[in-house]
Protein backbone atom coordinates (compact mmCIF):
# COMPACT_ATOMS: atom_id res chain seq x y z
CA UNK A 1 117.29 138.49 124.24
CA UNK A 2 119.32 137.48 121.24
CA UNK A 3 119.21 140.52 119.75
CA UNK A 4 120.44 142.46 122.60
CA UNK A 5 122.89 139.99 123.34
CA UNK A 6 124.38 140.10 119.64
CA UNK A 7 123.74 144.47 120.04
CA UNK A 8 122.89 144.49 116.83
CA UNK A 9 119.89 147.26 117.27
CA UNK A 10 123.01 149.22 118.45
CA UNK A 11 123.55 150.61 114.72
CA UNK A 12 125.16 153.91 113.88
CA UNK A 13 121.71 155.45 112.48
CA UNK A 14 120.21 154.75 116.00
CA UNK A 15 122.89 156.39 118.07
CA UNK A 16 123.08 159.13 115.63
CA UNK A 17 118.92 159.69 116.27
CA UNK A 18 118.97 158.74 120.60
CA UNK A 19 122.02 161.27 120.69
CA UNK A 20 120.39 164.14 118.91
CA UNK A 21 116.94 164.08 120.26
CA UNK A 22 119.22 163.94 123.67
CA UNK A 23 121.31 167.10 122.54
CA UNK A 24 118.29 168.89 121.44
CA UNK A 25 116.63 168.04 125.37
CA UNK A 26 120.29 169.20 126.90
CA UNK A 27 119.88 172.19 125.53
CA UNK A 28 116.46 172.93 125.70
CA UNK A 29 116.88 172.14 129.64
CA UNK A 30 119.73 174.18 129.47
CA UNK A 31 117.94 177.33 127.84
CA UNK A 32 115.21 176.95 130.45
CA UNK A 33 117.35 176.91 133.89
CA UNK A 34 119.05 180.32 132.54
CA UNK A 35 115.58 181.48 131.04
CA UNK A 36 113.28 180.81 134.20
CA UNK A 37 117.09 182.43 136.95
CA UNK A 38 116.40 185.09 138.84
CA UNK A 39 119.77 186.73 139.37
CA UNK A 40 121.95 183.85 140.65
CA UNK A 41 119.23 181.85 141.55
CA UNK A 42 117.12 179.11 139.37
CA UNK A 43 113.34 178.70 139.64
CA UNK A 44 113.42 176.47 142.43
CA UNK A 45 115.22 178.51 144.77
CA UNK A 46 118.73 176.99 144.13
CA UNK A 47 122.36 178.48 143.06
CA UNK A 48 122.48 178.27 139.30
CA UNK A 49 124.97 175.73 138.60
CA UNK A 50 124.54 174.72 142.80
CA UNK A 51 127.99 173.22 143.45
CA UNK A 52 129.54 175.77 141.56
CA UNK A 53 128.37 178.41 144.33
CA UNK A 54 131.12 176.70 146.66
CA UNK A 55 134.11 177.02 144.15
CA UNK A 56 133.45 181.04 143.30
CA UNK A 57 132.70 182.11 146.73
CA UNK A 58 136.33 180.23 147.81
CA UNK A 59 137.57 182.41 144.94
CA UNK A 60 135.90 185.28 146.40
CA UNK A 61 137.23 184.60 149.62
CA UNK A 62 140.79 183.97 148.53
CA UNK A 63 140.64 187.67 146.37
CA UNK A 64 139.29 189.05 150.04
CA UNK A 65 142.30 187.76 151.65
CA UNK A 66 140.66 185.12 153.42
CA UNK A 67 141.69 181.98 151.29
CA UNK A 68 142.17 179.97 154.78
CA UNK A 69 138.37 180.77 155.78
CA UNK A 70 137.45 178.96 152.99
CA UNK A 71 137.53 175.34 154.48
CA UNK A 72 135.88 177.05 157.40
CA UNK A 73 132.10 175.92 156.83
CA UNK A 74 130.17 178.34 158.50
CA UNK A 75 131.94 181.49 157.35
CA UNK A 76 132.14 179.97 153.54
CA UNK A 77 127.99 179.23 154.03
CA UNK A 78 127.81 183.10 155.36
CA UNK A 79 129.60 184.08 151.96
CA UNK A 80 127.49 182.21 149.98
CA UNK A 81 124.35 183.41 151.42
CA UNK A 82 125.18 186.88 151.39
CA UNK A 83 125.98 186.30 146.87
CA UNK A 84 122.47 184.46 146.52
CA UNK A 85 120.70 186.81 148.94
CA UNK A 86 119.03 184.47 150.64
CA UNK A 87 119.58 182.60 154.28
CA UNK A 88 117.41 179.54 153.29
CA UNK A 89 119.43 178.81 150.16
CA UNK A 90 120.97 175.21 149.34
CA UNK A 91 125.02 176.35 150.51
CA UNK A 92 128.17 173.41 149.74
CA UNK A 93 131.16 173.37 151.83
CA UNK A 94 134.79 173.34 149.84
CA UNK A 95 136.57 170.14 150.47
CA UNK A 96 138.83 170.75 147.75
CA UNK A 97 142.73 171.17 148.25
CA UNK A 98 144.30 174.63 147.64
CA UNK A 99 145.86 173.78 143.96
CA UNK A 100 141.75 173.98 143.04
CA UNK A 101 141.77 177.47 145.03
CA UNK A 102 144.11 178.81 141.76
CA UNK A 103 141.38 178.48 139.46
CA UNK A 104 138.58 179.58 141.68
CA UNK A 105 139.94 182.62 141.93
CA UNK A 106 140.56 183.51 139.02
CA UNK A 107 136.84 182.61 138.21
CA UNK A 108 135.98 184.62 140.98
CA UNK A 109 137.88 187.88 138.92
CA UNK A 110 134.28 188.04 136.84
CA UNK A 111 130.33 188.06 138.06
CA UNK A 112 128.95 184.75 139.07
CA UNK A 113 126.44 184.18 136.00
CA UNK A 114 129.41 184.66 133.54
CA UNK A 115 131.96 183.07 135.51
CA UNK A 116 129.71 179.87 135.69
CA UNK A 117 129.07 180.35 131.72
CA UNK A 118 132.96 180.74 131.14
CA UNK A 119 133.29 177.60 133.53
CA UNK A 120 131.27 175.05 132.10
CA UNK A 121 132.15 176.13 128.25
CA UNK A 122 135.44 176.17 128.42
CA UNK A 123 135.80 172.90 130.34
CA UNK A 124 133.19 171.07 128.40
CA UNK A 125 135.03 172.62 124.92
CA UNK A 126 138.09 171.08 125.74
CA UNK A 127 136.72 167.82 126.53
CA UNK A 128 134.86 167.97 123.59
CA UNK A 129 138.34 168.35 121.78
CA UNK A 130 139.89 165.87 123.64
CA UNK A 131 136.76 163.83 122.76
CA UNK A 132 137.14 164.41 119.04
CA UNK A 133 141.04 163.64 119.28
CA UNK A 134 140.61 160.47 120.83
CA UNK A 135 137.71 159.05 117.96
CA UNK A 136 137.07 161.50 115.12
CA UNK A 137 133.34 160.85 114.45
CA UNK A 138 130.47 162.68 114.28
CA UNK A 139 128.50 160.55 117.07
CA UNK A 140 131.67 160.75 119.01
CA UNK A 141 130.55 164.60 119.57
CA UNK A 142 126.71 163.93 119.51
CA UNK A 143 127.21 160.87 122.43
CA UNK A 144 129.53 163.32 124.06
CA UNK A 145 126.73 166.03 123.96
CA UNK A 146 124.06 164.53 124.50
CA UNK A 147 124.93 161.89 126.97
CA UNK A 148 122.86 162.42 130.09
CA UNK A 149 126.20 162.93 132.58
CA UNK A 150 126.93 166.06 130.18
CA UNK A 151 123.79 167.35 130.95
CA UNK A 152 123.93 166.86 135.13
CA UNK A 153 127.54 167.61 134.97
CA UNK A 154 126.39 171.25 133.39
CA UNK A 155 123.43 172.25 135.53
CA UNK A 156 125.59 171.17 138.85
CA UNK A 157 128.57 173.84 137.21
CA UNK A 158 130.80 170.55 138.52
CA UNK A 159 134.46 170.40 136.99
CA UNK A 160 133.45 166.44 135.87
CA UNK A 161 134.69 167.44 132.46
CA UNK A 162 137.84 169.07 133.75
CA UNK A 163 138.64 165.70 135.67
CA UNK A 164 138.40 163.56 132.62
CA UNK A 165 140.13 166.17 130.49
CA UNK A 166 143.18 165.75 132.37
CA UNK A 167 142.99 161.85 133.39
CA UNK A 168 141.40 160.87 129.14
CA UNK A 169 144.17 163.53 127.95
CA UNK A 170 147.06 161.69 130.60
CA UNK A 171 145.97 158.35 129.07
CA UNK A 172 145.76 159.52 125.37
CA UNK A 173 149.44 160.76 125.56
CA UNK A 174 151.03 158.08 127.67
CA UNK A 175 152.54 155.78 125.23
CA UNK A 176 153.36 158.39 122.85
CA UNK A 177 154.41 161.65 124.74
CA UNK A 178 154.65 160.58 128.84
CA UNK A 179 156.00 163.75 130.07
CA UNK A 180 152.91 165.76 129.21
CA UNK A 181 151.02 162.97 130.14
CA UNK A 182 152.39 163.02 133.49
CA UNK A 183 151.89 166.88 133.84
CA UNK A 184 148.65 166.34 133.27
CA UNK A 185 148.05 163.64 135.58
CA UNK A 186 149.43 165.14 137.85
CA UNK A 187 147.32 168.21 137.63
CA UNK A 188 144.75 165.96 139.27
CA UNK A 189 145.68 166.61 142.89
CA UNK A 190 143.20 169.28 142.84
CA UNK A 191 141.26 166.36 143.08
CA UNK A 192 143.29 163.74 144.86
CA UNK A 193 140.70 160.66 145.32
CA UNK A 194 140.74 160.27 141.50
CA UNK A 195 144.04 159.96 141.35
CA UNK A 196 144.43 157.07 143.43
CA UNK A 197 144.81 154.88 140.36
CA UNK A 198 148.02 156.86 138.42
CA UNK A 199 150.81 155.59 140.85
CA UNK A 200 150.21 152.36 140.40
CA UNK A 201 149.47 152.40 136.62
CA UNK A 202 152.45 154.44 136.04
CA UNK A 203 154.75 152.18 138.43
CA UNK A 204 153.37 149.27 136.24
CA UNK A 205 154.30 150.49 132.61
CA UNK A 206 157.29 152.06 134.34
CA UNK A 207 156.73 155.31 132.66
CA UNK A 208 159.76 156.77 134.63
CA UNK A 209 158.88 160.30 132.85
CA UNK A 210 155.42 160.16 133.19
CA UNK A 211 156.01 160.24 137.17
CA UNK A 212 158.52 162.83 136.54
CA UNK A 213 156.00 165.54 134.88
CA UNK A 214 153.76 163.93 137.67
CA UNK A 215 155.74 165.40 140.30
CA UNK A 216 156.41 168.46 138.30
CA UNK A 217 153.12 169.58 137.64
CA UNK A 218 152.06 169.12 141.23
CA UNK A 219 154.59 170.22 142.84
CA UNK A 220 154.37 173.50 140.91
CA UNK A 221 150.77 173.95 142.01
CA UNK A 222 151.60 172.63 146.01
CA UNK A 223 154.31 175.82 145.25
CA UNK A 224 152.29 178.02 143.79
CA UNK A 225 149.69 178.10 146.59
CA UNK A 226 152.37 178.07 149.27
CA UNK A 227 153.77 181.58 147.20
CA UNK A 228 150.38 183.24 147.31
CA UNK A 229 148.89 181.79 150.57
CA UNK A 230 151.48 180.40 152.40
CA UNK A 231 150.81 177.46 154.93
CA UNK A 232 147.58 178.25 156.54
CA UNK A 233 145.57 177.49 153.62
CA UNK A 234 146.84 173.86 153.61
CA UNK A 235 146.72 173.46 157.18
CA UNK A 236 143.06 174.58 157.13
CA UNK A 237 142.86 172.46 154.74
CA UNK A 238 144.33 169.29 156.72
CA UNK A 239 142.00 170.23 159.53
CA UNK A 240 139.15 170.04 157.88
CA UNK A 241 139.73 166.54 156.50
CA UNK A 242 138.23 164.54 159.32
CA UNK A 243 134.94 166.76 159.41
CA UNK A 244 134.44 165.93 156.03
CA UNK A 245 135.11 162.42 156.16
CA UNK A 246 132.41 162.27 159.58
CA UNK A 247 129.47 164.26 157.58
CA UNK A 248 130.20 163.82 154.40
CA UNK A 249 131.40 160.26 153.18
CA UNK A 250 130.44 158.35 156.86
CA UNK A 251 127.19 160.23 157.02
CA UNK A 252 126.69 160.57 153.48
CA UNK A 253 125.08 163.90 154.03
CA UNK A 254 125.31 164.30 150.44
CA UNK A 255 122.81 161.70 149.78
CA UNK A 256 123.21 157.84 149.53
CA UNK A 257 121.25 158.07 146.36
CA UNK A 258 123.61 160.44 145.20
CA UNK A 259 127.16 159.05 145.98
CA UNK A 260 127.83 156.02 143.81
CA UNK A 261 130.83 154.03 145.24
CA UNK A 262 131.17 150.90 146.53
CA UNK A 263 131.26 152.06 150.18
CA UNK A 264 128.04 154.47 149.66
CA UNK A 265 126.08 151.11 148.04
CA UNK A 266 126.66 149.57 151.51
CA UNK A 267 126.29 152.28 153.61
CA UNK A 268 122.96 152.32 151.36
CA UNK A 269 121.70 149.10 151.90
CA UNK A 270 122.21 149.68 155.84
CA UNK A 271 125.70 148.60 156.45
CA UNK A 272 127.70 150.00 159.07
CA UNK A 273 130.88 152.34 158.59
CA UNK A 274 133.53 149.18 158.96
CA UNK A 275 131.52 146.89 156.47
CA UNK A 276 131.74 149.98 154.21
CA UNK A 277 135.12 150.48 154.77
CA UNK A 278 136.01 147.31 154.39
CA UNK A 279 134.16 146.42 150.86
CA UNK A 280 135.69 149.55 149.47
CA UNK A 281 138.74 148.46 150.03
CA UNK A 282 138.11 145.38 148.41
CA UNK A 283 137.10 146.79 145.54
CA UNK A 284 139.87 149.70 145.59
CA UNK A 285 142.26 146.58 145.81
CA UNK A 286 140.89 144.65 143.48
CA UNK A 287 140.31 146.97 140.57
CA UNK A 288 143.87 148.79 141.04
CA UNK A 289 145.36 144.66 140.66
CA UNK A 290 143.43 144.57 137.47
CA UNK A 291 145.24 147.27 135.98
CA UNK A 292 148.10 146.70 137.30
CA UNK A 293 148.08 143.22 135.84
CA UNK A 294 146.64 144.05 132.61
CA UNK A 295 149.28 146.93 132.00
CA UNK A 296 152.44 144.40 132.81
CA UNK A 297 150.30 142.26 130.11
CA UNK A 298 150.84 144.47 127.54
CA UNK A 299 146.82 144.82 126.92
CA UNK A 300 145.80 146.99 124.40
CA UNK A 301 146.28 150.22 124.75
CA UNK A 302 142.10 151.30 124.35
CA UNK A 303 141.79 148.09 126.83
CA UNK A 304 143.79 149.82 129.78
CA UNK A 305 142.56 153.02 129.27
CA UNK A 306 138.93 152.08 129.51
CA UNK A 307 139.51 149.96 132.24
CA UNK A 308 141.94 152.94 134.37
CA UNK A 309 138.53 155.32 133.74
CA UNK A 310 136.06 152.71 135.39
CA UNK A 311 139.12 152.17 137.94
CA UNK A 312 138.97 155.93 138.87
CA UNK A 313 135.35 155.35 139.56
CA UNK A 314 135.33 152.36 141.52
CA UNK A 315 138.46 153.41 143.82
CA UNK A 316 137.38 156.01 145.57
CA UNK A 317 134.01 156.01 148.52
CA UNK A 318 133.49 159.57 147.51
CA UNK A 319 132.48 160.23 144.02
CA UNK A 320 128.73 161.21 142.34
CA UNK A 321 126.62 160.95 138.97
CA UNK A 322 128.65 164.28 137.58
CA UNK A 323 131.80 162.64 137.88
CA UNK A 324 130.86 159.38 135.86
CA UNK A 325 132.12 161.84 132.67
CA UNK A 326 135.32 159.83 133.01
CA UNK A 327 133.36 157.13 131.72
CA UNK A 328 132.82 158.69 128.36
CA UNK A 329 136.04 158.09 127.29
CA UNK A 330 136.60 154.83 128.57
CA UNK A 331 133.17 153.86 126.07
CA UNK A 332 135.36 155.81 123.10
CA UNK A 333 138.05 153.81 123.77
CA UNK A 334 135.77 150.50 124.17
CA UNK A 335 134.15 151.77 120.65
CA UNK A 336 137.37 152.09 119.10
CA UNK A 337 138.38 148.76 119.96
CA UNK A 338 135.36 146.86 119.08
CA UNK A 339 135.61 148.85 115.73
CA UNK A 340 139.16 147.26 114.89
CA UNK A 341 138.54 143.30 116.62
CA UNK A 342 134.76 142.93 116.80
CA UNK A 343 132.30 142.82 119.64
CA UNK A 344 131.43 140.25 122.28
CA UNK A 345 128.19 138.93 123.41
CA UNK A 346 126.42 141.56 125.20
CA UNK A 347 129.20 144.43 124.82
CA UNK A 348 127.40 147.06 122.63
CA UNK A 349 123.85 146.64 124.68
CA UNK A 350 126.13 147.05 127.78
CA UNK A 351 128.09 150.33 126.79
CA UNK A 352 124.39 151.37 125.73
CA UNK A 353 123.19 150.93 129.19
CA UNK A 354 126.08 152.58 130.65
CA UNK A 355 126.17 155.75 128.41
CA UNK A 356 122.37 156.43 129.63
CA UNK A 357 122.21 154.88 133.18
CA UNK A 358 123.34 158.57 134.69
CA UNK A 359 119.73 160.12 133.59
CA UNK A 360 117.92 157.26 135.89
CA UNK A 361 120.54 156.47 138.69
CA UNK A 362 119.82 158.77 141.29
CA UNK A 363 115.89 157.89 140.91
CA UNK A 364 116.10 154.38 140.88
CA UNK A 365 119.00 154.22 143.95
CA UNK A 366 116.21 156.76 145.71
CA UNK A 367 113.49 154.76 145.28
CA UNK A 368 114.56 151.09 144.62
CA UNK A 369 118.16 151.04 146.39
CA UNK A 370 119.48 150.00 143.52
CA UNK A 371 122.94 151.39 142.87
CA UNK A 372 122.91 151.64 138.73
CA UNK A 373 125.45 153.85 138.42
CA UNK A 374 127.94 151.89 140.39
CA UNK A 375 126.96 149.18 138.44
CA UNK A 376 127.55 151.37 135.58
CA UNK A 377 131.08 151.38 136.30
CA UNK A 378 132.02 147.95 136.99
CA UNK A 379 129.80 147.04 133.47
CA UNK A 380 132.52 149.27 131.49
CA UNK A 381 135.60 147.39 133.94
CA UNK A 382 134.42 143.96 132.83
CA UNK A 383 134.25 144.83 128.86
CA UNK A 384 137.52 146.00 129.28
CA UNK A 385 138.85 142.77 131.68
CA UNK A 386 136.95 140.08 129.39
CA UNK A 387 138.08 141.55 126.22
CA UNK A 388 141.72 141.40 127.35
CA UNK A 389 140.93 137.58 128.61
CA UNK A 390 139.56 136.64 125.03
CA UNK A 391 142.76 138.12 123.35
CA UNK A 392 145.01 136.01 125.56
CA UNK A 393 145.72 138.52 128.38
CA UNK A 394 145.90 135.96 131.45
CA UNK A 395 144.30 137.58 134.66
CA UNK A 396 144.51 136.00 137.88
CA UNK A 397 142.27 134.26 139.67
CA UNK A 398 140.44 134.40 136.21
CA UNK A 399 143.21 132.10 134.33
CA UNK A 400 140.47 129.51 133.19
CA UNK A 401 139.66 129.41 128.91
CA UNK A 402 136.93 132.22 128.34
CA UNK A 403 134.08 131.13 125.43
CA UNK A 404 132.41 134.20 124.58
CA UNK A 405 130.65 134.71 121.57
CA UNK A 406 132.42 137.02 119.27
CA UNK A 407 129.83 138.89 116.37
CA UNK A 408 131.34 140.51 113.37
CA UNK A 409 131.86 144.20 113.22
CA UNK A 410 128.26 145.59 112.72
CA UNK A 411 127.42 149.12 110.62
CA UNK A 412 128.23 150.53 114.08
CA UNK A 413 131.71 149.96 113.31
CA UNK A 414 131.62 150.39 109.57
């Protein structure tokens, strides 16, 4: 226990080893899924790249003329079955709004194999960069490669990697260039529940030009669609809003074990819809306070950031194992800090934990009820929070005199 408490098995020469063997499994898994396809279809039956079937069909269907149809569920399924060739095979209804529509179709422009190929490369390439700009070390790329999320994100052809491009890119730039920052934030209404924390964090550090390329960049994308579609697309998608909130995050049709918020771990654990509601909330509450607190605090900037990523997670009741990318950066960030101040009890094990807990989460939540990737998250939120306490940032209610142990830098951070 005192060894994992000081984390000081966590040593550069380990990480380097546990990231490579994990690159070298990526990619054999990776090889293998394409290897054992049968057209667009994997070895089990399934779409190769599964929820990526969803977003080049809508870009099919938006080329056809029938971009509207695409929040229609049984004639997207019909349009997916008729690609795979199959009326038995796994189909995912588009909840997305129509800024994400742009980019489908233009993936839809090219076959589905090479379109998913183009997808996932290019996204996980700029990440990579992003990745590589934010820590310039060679584990930063082997951790970012071989971290298990990489590796679910890829064979589910999800845009995780696009996500926390734009919101680890928004947060990179903020203090030093906030326009861009903001267009890029704001770029993240394609995906509007993970944005729920950039108003408030931006309203905070009063980053009056961050909100402005904010509004810019969305609004050009809200135009955009209106120019090529016109309304119908976003009133489709409007009224399809409260079927997907029924089946999807109510019902959890996705799968409890799958969906790791707060309000998914209740619904889990058999709590009804207004307990869920209600603890999400909480939670949404609570976490957005903490950054709003520990940005008018002045914490460090590697502090905040880390703790906005585990805040994207923990904010919304709709989010999944692929999307816990964000928290890649937020461990960067929680790695460059310990670098420069040291580590406290616990932190390095903990980071540990959360950089693998994706390749076990969905198992252990199916089997045990145990939500580990949640947990994941609020491990990375509480580094961040205690780390600000221990320099002096003063966070209500938690205003009494932390004691944590502080270690010396270890060869980690040499």
């Amino acid at each position: 226990m005192g060894i994992l408490a000081t984390g000081d098995w966590v040593t550069a020469e380990r990480l380097r080893r546990i990231a490579t063997i994990a690159c070298v499994i990526s990619l054999l898994c990776v090889i293998w899924l394409f290897a054992t396809s049968k057209g667009t279809l994997d070895v089990t039956g399934r779409p190769l790249g599964t929820d990526f079937s969803n977003v080049w069909t809508a870009g099919q269907m938006a080329l056809e003329g029938r971009a509207p149809l695409a929040w229609s569920w049984p004639d997207h399924f019909a349009v997916q079955r008729a690609l795979h060739g199959s009326q038995t095979v796994d189909v995912f209804g588009w909840h997305y709004p129509p800024p994400f529509l742009l980019l489908a179709a233009l993936l839809a422009t090219i076959p589905y194999v090479p379109a998913l190929i183009v997808w996932q490369v290019t996204t996980l390439g700029a990440f990579l960069t992003m990745m590589w700009r934010l820590m310039s070390r060679r584990e930063t790329i082997l951790l970012t490669l071989g971290a298990p999320v990489t590796l679910i994100c890829l064979t589910h052809g999800h845009n995780g990697f696009l996500t926390a491009l734009l919101l680890g890119g928004g947060l990179m730039l903020l203090d030093r260039r906030p326009f861009v920052a903001g267009l890029l934030f704001g770029c993240l209404i394609y995906k509007p529940q993970f944005a729920l924390i950039i108003p408030p964090l931006l309203l905070a550090a009063r980053s009056w030009r961050s909100i402005a390329g904010a509004c810019a960049s969305a609004g050009v994308l809200i135009a955009m669609t209106l120019l090529i579609w016109g309304v119908p697309v976003w009133q489709a998608f409007v009224d399809s809003l409260p079927l997907t909130r029924t089946v999807v995050i109510e019902q959890g049709a996705t799968g409890w074990h799958k969906i790791m918020s707060p309000f998914a771990a209740i619904r889990m654990w058999g709590g009804g819809i207004a307990l869920s509601y209600a603890f999400q909330l909480a939670v949404t509450a609570g976490i957005i306070a903490m950054v709003v607190i520990m940005t008018w605090r002045k914490a460090r900037p590697e502090l905040r950031n880390a703790l906005v990523c585990a805040a994207t997670i923990l904010s919304t009741p709709y989010v999944l194992d692929y999307d816990y990318v964000v928290l890649l950066p937020a461990l960067a960030w929680l790695w460059l800090h310990g670098r420069e101040h040291g580590y406290l009890s616990w932190d390095k094990t903990l980071m540990l934990f959360a950089w693998i807990a994706p390749l076990f989460a969905r198992a252990v939540a199916e089997l045990a009820f145990l939500p580990i990737g949640l947990l994941s998250a609020f491990i990375v939120a509480w580094i961040a929070i205690r780390r600000a306490m221990h320099q002096g940032i003063a966070i209500p209610p938690f205003t009494w005199r932390v004691w944590p142990v502080t270690y010396p830098a270890s060869r980690l951070a040499r």
